[in-house]
C-alpha atoms as a PDB file:
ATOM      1  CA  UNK A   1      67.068  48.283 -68.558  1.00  0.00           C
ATOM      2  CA  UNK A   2      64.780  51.584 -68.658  1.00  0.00           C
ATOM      3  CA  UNK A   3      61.782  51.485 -71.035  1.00  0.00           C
ATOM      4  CA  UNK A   4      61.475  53.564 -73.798  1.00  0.00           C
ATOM      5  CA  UNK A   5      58.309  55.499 -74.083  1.00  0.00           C
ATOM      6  CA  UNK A   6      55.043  54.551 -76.185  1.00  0.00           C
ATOM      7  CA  UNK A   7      54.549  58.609 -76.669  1.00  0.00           C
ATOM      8  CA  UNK A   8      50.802  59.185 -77.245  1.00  0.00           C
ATOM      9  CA  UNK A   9      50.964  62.679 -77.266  1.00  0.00           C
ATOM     10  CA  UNK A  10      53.694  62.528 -79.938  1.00  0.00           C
ATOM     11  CA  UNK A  11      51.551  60.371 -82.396  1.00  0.00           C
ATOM     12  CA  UNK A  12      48.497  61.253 -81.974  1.00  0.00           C
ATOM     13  CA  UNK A  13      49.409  64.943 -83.285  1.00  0.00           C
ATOM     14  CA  UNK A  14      50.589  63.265 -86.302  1.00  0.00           C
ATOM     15  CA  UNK A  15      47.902  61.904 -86.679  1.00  0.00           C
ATOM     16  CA  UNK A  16      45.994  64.996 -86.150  1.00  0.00           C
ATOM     17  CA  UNK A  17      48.196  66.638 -88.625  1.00  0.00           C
ATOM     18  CA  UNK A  18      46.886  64.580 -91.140  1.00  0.00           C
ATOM     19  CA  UNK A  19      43.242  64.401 -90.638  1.00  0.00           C
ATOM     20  CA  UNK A  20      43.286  68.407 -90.464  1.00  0.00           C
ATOM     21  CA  UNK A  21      44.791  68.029 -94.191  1.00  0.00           C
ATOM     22  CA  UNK A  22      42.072  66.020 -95.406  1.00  0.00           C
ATOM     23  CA  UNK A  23      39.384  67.916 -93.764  1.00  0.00           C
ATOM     24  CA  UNK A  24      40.631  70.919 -95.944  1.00  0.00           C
ATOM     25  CA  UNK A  25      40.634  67.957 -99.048  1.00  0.00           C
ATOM     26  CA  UNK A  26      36.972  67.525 -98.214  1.00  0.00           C
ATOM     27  CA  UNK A  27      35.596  70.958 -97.664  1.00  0.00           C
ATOM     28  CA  UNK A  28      36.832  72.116-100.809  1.00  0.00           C
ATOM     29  CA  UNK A  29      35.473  68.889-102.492  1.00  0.00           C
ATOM     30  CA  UNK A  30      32.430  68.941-100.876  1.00  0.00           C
ATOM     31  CA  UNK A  31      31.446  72.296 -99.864  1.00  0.00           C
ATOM     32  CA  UNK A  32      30.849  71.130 -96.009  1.00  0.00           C
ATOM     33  CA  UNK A  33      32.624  70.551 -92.945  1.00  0.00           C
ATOM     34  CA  UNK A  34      32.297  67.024 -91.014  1.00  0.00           C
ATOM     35  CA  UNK A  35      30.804  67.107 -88.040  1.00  0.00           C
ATOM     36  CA  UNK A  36      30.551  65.008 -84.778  1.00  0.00           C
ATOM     37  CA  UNK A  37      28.113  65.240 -82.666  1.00  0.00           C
ATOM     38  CA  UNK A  38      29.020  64.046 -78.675  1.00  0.00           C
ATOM     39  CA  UNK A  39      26.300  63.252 -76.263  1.00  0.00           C
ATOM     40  CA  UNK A  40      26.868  64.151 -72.635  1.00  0.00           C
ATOM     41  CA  UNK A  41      24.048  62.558 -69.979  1.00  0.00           C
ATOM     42  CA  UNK A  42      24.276  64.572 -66.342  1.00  0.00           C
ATOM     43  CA  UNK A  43      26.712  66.422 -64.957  1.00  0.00           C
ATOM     44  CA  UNK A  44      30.146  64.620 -64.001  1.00  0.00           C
ATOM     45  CA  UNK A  45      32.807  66.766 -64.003  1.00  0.00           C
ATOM     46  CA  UNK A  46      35.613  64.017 -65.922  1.00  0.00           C
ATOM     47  CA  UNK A  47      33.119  63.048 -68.613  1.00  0.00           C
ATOM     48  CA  UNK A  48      32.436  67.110 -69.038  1.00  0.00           C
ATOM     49  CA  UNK A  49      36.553  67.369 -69.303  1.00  0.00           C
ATOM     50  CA  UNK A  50      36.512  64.512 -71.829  1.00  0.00           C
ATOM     51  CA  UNK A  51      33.629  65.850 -73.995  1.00  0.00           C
ATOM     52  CA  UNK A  52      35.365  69.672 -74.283  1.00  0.00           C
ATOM     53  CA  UNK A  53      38.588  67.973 -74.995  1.00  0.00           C
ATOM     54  CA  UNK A  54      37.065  66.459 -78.073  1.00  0.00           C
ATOM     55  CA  UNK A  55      35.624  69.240 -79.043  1.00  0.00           C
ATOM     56  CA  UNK A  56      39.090  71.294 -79.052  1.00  0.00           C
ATOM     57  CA  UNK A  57      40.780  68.585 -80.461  1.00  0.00           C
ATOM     58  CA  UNK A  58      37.689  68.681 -83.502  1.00  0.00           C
ATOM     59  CA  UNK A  59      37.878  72.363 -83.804  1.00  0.00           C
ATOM     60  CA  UNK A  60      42.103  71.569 -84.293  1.00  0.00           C
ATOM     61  CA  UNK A  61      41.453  69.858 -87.801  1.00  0.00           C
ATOM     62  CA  UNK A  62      39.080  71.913 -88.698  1.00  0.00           C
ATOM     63  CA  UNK A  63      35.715  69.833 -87.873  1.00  0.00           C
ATOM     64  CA  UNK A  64      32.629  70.988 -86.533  1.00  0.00           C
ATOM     65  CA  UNK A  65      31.241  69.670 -82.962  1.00  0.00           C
ATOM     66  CA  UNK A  66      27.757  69.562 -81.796  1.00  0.00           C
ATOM     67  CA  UNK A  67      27.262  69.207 -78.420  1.00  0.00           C
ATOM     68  CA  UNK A  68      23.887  67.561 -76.862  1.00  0.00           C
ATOM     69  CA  UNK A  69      23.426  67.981 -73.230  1.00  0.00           C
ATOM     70  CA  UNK A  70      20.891  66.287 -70.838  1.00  0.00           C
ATOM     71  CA  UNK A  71      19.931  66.015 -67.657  1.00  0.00           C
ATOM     72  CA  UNK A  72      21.242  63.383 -65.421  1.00  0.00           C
ATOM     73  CA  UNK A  73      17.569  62.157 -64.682  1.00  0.00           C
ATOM     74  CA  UNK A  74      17.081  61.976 -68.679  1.00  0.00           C
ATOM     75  CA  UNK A  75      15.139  59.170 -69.525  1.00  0.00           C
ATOM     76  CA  UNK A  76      16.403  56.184 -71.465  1.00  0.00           C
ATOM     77  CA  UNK A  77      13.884  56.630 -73.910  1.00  0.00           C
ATOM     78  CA  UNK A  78      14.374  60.194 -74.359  1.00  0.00           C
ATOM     79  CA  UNK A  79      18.133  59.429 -74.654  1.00  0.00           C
ATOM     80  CA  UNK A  80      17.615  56.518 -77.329  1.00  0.00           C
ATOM     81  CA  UNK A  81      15.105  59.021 -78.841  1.00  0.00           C
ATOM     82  CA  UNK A  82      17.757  61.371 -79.088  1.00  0.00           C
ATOM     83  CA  UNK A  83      20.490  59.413 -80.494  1.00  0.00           C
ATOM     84  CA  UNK A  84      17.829  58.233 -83.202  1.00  0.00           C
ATOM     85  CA  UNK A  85      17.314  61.752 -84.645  1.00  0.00           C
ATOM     86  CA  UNK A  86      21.165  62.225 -84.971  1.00  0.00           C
ATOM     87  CA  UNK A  87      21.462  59.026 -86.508  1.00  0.00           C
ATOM     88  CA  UNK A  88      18.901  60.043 -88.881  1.00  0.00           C
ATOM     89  CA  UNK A  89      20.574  63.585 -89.268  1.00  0.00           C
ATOM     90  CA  UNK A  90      21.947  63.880 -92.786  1.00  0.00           C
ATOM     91  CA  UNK A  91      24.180  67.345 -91.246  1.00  0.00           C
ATOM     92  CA  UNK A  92      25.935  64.308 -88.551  1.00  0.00           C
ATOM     93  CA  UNK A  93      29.244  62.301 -89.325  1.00  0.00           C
ATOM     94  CA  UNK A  94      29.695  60.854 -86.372  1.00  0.00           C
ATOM     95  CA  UNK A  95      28.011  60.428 -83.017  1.00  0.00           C
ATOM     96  CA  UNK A  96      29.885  59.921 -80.106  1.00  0.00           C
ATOM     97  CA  UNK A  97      27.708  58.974 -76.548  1.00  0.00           C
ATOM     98  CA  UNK A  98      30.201  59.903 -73.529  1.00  0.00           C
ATOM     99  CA  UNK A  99      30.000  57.149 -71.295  1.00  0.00           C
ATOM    100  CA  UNK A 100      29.343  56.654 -68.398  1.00  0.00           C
ATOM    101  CA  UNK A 101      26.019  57.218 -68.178  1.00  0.00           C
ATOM    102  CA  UNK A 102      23.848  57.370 -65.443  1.00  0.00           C
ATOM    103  CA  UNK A 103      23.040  54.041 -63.679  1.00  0.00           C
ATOM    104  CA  UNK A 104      19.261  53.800 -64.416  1.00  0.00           C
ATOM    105  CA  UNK A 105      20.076  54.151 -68.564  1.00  0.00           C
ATOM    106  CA  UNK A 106      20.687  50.977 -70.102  1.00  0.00           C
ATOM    107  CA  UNK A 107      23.970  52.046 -71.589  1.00  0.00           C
ATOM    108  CA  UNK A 108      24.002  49.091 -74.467  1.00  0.00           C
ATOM    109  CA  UNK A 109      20.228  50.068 -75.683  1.00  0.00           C
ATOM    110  CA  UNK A 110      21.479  53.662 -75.886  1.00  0.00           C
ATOM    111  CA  UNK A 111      24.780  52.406 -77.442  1.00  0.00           C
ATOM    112  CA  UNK A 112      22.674  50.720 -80.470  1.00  0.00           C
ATOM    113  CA  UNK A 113      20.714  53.606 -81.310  1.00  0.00           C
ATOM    114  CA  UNK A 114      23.383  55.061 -83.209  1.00  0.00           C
ATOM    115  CA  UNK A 115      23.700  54.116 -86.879  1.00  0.00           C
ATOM    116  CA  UNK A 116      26.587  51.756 -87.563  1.00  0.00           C
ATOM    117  CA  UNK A 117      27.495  54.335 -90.538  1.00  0.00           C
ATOM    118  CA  UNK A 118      27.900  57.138 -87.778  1.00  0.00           C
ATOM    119  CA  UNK A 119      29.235  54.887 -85.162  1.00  0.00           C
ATOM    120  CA  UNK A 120      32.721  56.386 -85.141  1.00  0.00           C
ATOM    121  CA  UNK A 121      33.701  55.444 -81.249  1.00  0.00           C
ATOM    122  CA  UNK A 122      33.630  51.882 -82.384  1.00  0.00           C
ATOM    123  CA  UNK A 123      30.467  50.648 -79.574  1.00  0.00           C
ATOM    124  CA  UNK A 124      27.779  49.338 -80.974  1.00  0.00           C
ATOM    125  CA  UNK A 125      27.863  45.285 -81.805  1.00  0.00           C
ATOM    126  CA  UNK A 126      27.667  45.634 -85.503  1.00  0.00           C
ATOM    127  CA  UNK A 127      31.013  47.889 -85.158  1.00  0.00           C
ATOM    128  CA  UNK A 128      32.567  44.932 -83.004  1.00  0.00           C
ATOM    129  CA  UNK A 129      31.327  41.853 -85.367  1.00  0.00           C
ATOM    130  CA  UNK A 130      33.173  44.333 -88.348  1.00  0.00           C
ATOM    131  CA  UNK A 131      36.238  44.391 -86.618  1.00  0.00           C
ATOM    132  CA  UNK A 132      36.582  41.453 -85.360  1.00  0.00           C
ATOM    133  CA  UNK A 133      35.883  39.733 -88.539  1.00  0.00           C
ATOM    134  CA  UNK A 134      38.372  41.797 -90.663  1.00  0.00           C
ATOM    135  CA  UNK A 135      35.627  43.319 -93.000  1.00  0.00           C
ATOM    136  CA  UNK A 136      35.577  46.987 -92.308  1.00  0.00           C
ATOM    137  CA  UNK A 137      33.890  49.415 -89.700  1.00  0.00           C
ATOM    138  CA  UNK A 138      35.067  51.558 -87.242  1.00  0.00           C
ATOM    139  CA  UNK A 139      37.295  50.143 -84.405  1.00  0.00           C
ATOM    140  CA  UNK A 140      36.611  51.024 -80.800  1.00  0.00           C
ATOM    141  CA  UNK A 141      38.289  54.021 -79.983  1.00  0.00           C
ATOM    142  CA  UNK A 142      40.842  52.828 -77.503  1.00  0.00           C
ATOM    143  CA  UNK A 143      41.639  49.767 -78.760  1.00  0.00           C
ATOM    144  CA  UNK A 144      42.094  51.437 -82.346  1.00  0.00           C
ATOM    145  CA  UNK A 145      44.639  53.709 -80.632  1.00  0.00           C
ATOM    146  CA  UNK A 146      46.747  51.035 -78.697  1.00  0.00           C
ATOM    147  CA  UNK A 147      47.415  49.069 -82.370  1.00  0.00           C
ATOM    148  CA  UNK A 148      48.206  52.816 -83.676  1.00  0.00           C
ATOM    149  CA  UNK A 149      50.493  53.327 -81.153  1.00  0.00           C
ATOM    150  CA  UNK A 150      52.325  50.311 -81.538  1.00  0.00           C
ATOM    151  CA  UNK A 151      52.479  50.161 -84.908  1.00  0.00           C
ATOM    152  CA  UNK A 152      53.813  53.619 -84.857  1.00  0.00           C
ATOM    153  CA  UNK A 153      56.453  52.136 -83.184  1.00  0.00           C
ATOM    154  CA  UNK A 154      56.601  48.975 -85.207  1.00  0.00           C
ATOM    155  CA  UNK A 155      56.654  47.010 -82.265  1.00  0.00           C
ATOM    156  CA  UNK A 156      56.308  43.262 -83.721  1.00  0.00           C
ATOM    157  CA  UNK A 157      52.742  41.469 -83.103  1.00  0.00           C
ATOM    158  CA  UNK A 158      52.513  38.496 -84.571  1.00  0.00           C
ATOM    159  CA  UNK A 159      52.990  35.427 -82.674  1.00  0.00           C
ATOM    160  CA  UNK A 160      54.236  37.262 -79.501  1.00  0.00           C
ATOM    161  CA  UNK A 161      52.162  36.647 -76.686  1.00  0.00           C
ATOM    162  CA  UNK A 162      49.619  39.715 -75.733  1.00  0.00           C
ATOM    163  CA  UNK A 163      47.750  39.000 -72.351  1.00  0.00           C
ATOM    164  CA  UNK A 164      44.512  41.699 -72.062  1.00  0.00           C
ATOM    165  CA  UNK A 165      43.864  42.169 -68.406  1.00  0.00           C
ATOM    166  CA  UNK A 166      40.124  43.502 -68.746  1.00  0.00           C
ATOM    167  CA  UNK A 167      37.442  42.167 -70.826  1.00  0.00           C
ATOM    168  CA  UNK A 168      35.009  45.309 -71.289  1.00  0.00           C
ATOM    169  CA  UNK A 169      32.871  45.649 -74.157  1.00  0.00           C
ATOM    170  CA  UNK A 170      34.530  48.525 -75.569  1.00  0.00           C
ATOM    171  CA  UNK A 171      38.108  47.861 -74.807  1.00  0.00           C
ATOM    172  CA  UNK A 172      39.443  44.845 -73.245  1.00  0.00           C
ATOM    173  CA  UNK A 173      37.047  42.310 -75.551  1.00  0.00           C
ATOM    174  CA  UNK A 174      37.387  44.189 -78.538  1.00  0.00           C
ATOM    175  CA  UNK A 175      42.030  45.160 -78.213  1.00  0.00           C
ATOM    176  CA  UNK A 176      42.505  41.183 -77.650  1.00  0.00           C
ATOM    177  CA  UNK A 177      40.359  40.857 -80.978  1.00  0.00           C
ATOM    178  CA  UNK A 178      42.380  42.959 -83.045  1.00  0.00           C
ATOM    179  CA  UNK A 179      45.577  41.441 -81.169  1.00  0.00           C
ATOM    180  CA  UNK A 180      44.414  37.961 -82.413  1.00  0.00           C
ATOM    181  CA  UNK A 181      43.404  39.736 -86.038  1.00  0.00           C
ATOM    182  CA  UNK A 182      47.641  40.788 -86.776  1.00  0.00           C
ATOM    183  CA  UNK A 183      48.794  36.799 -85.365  1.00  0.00           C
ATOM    184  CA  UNK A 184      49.114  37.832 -81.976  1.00  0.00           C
ATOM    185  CA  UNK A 185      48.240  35.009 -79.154  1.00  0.00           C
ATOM    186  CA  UNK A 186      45.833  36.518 -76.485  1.00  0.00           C
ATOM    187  CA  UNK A 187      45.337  35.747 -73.428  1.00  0.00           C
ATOM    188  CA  UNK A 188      42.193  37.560 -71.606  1.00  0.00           C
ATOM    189  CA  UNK A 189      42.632  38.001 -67.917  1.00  0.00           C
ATOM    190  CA  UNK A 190      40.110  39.572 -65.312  1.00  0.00           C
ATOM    191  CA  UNK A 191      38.693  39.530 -62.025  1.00  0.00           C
ATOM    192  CA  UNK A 192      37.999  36.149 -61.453  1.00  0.00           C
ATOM    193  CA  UNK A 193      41.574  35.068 -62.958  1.00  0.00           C
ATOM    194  CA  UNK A 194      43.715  33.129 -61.103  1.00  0.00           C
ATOM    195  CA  UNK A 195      47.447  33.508 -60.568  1.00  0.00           C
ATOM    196  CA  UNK A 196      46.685  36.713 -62.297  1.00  0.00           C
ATOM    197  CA  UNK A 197      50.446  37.668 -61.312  1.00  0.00           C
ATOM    198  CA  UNK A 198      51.913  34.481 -63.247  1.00  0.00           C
ATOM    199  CA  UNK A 199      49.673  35.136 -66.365  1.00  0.00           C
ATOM    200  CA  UNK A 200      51.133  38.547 -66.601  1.00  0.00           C
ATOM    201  CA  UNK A 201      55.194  37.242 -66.390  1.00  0.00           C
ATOM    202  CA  UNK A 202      54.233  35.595 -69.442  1.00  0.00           C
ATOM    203  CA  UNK A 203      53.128  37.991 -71.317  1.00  0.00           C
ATOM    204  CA  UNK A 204      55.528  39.956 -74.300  1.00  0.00           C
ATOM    205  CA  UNK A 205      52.521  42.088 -74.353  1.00  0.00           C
ATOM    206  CA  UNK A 206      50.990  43.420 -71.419  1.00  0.00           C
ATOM    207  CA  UNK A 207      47.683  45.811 -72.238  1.00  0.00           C
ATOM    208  CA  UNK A 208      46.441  46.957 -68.929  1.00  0.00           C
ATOM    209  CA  UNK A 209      42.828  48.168 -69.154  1.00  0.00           C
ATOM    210  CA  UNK A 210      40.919  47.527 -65.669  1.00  0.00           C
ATOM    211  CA  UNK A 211      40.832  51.246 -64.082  1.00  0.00           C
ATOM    212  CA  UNK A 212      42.280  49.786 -60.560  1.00  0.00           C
ATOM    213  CA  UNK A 213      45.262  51.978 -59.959  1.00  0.00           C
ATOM    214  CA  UNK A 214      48.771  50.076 -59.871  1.00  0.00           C
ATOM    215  CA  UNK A 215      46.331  46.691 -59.526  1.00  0.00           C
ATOM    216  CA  UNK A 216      49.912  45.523 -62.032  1.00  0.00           C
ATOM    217  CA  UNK A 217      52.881  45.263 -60.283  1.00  0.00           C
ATOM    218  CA  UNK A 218      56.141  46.263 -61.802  1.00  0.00           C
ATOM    219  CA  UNK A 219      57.758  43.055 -60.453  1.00  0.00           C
ATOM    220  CA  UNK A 220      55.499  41.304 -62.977  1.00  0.00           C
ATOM    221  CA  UNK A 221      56.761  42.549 -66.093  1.00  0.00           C
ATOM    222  CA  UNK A 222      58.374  39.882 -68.127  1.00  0.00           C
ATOM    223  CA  UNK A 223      61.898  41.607 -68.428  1.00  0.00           C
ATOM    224  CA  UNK A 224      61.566  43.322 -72.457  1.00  0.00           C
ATOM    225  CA  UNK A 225      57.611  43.208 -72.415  1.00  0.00           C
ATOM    226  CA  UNK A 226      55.974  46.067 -73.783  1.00  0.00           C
ATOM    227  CA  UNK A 227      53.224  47.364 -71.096  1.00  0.00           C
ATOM    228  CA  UNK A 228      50.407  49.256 -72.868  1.00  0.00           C
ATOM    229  CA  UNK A 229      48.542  51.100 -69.804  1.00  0.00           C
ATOM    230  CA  UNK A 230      44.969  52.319 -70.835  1.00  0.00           C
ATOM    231  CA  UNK A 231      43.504  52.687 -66.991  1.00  0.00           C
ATOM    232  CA  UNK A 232      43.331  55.584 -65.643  1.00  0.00           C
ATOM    233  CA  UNK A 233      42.236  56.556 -62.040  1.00  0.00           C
ATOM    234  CA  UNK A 234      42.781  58.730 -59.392  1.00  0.00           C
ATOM    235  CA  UNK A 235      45.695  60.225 -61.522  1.00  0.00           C
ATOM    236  CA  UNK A 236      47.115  56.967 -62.052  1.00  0.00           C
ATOM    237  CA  UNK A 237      47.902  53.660 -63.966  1.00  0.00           C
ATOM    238  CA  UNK A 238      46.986  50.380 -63.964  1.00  0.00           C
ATOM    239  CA  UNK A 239      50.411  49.541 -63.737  1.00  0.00           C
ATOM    240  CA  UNK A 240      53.335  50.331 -61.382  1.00  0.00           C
ATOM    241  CA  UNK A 241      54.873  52.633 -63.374  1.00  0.00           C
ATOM    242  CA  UNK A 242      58.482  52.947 -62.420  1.00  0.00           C
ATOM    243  CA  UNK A 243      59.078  49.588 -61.476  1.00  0.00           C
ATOM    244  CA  UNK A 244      57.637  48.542 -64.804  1.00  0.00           C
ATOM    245  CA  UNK A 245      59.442  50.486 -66.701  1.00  0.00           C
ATOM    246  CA  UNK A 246      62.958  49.218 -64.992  1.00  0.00           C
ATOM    247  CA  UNK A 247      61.636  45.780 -66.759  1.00  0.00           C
ATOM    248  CA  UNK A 248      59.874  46.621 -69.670  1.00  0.00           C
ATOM    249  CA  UNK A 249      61.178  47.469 -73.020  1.00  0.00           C
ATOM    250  CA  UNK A 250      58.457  49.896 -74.479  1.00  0.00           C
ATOM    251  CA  UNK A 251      55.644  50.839 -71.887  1.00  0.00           C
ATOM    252  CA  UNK A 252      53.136  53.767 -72.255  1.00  0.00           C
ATOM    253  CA  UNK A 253      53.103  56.938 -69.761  1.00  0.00           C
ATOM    254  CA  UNK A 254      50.167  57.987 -67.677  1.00  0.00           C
ATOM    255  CA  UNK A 255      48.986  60.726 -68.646  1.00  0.00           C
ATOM    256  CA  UNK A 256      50.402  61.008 -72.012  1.00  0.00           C
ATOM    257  CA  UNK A 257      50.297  57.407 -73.637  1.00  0.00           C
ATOM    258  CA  UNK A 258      46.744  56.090 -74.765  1.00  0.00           C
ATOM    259  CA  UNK A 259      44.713  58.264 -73.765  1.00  0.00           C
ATOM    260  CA  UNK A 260      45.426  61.422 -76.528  1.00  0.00           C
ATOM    261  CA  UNK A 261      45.296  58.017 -79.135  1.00  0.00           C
ATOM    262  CA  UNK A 262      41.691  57.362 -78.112  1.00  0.00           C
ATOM    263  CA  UNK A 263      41.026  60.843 -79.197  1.00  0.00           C
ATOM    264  CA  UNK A 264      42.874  60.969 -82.468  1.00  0.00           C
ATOM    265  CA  UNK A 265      40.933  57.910 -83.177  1.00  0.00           C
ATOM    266  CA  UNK A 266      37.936  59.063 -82.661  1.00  0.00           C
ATOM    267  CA  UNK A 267      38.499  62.289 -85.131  1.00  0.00           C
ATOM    268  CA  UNK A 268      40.314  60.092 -87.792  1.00  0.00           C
ATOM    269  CA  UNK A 269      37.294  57.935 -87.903  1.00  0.00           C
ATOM    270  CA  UNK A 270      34.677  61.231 -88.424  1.00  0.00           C
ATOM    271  CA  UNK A 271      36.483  61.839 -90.909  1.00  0.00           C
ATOM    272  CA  UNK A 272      36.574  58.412 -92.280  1.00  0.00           C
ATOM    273  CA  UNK A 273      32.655  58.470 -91.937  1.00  0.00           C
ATOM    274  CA  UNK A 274      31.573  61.893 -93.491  1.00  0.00           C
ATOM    275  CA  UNK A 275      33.976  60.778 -96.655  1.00  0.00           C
ATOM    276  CA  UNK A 276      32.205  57.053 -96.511  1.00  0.00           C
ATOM    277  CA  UNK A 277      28.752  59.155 -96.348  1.00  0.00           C
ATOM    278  CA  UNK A 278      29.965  61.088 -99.803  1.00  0.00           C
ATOM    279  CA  UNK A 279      30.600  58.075-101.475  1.00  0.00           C
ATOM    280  CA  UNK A 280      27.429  56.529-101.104  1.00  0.00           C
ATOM    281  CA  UNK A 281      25.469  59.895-101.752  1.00  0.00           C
ATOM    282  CA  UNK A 282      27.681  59.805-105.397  1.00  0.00           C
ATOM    283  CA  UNK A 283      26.692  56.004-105.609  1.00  0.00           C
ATOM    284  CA  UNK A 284      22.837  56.966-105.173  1.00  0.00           C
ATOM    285  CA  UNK A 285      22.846  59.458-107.894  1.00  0.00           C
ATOM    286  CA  UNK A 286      25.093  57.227-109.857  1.00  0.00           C
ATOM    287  CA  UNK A 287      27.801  60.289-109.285  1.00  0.00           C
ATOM    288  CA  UNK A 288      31.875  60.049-109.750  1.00  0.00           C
ATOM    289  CA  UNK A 289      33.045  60.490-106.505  1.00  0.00           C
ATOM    290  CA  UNK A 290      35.008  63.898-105.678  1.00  0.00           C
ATOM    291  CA  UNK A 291      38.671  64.151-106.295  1.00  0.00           C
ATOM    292  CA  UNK A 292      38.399  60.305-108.405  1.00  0.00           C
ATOM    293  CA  UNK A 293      38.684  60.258-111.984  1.00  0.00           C
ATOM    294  CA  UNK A 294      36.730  57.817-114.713  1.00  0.00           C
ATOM    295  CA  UNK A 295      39.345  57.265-117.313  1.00  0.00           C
END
């Protein structure tokens, strides 16, 4: 058996594709282009990569990005400060807050000063609580684009076995939530697990999100599991790639698999937010919304 490949790349321009159609819906309903606004704190060279990336990837569809750029000894009150005024900004969709930050910044205070409304990379707890209780919000970013992915692919979810191996805020807590949310059975693993090895030849569903290259070895993979791998470091997986995918009947290619999801994500939700901001501008001045009708 040789795995067939979760193709990021491939999806994510669709989705891309689509969100650059709507943006041209909205201007020309709206008179005004959405715009996210990304938050970079010092000077490391990957987050720098990642922020420009999302800017390109902005400028694609047809969206406006505003860049905010402080020094790496920045204050966590100037930062908070900071991510206040754009929440308050009626010109900003979406705020984005490229983590990580430095270590003396309190990285969940600075995560809750954005406004749930504008919270469009799916950190802050209100965003979680929404997701993980079905009722709306914006999904974290990377977890949003593993379920796109395998949807895309209509791989089957519910009551197959998904085991998470990383429980992070922001992606390994909130992917085993929406795994649970479409009848999936989760199974949270970590670094204190034991038998971490036997959890994983269990799994139908491995999602791999740790950032400890090849810490998943292909030998592991439950022969026709589908291996989701959203670590990345030192130009590699969390999972042994080739020896995975000898096992594995869908599995995701690093680069190439979740990562250009994560980023789709994010610009699909921007988009979702500036069009949730019209609506409840029309529902202030009792309004019909753009491009609805009232008979």
């Amino acid at each position: 058996m040789t795995a067939q490949i979760l193709d990021g790349r491939a999806q994510s321009a669709a989705i891309l594709d689509r969100v650059e159609r709507e943006v041209a819906e909205f201007v020309a309903s709206h008179g005004r282009v959405p715009v996210l606004a990304t938050v970079l704190v010092g000077d490391d060279p990957a987050s720098h990569t990642y922020v420009r990336m999302k800017a390109n990837r902005c400028a694609r569809v047809g969206m406006r990005s505003r860049r905010i750029e402080l020094d790496a000894s920045t204050s966590e009150e100037v930062l908070v400060e900071t991510i206040r005024e754009l929440s308050a900004d009626p010109e900003v969709d979406g705020i984005l807050l490229q983590h990580p930050v430095p270590g003396h910044i309190d990285e969940r205070a600075a995560f809750e000063a954005i406004a749930p409304s504008k919270d469009v990379d799916g950190v802050t707890r209100t965003s979680f609580a929404m997701m993980a209780f079905d009722e709306g919000g914006f999904q974290s970013a990377t977890p949003g684009g593993i379920m796109a992915l395998l949807d895309a692919y209509d791989i089957p979810l519910a009551g197959r076995h998904a085991v998470v191996v990383g429980r992070s805020p922001i992606l390994g807590k909130p992917v085993g939530m929406l795994l649970l949310g479409r009848n999936a059975t989760v199974t949270y693993c970590h670094s204190r697990t034991v038998d971490l090895a036997e959890h994983v030849r269990r799994a139908d569903i491995v999602i791999a999100a740790v950032g400890r290259p090849e810490l998943i070895r292909g030998d592991w993979i439950k022969p026709g599991a589908v291996v989701v791998d959203a670590g990345y470091a030192d130009n590699r997986g969390d999972v042994e790639f080739d020896a995975a995918a000898e096992r594995a009947s869908w599995i995701t290619p690093v680069p190439g698999g979740v990562g250009p999801m994560t980023i789709a994500v994010l610009i699909d939700q921007t988009m979702k937010a500036a069009r949730n901001r019209e609506a409840a501008r029309a529902s202030r001045l009792g309004l019909t919304p753009a491009g609805t009708g009232t008979d």
